[in-house]
Protein backbone atom coordinates (compact mmCIF):
# COMPACT_ATOMS: atom_id res chain seq x y z
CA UNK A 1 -1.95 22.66 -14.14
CA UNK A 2 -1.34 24.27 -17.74
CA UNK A 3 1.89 23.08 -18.90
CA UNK A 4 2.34 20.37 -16.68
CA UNK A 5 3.31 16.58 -17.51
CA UNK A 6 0.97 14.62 -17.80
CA UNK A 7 2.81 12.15 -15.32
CA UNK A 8 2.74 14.77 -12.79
CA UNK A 9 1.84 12.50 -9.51
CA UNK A 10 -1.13 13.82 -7.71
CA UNK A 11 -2.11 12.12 -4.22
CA UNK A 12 -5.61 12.70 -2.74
CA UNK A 13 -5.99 12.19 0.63
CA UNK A 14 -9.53 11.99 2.30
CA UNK A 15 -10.84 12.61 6.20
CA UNK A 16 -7.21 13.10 7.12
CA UNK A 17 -5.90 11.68 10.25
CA UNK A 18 -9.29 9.99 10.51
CA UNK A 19 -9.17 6.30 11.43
CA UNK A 20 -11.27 6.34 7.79
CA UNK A 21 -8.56 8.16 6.16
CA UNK A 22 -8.14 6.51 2.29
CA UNK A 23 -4.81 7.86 0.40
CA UNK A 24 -5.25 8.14 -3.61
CA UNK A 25 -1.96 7.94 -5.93
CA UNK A 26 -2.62 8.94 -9.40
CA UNK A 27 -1.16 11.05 -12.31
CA UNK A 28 -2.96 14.20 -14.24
CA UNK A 29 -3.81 11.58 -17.46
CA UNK A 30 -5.19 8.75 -15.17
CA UNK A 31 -9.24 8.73 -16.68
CA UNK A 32 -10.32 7.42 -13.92
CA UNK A 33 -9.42 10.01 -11.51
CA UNK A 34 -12.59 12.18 -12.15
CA UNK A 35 -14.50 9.18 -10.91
CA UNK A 36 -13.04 8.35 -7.82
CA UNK A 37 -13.09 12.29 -6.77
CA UNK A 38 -16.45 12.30 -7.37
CA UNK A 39 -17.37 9.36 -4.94
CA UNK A 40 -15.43 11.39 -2.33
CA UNK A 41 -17.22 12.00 0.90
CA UNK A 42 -15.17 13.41 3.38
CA UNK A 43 -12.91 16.39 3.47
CA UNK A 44 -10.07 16.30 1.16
CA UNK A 45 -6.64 17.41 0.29
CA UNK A 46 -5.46 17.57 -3.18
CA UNK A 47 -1.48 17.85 -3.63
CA UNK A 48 -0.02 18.04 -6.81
CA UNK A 49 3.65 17.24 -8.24
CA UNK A 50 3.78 14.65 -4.77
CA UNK A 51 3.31 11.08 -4.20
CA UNK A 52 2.96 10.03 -0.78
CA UNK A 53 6.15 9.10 1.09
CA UNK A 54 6.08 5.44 2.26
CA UNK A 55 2.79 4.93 -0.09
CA UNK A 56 4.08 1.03 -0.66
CA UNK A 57 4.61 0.60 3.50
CA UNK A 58 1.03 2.00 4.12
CA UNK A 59 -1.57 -0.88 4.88
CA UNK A 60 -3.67 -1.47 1.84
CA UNK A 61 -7.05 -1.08 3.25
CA UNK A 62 -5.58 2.92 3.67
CA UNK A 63 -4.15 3.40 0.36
CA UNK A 64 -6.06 2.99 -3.13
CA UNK A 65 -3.97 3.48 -6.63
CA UNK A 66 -6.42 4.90 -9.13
């Protein structure tokens, strides 16, 4: 994103509304966020500038901070 902070929040979210759906929270800086997308299986969507609403209420085996 050019110009963009580099604390811009970006949440990955893979095999969506799958009972193996995993939610990613991350910012554009975050080095190991290359990583983890690469070890991505399913289908994913990418959002930028948004962190997942209720991230902290979601049970932890669904929700990874990278």
């Amino acid at each position: 994103m050019h110009c963009a902070s580099p604390t811009t929040a970006i949440t990955v979210i893979e095999n969506i509304l799958r009972p193996d759906q995993q939610v990613f929270s991350t910012t554009l800086v975050d080095p190991t966020f290359e990583q983890v997308v690469q070890q991505l299986n399913g289908p994913v969507l990418l959002l930028l500038g948004i962190m997942p609403r209720n991230y902290e209420l979601m049970p932890e085996s669904k929700r990874r901070v990278i």
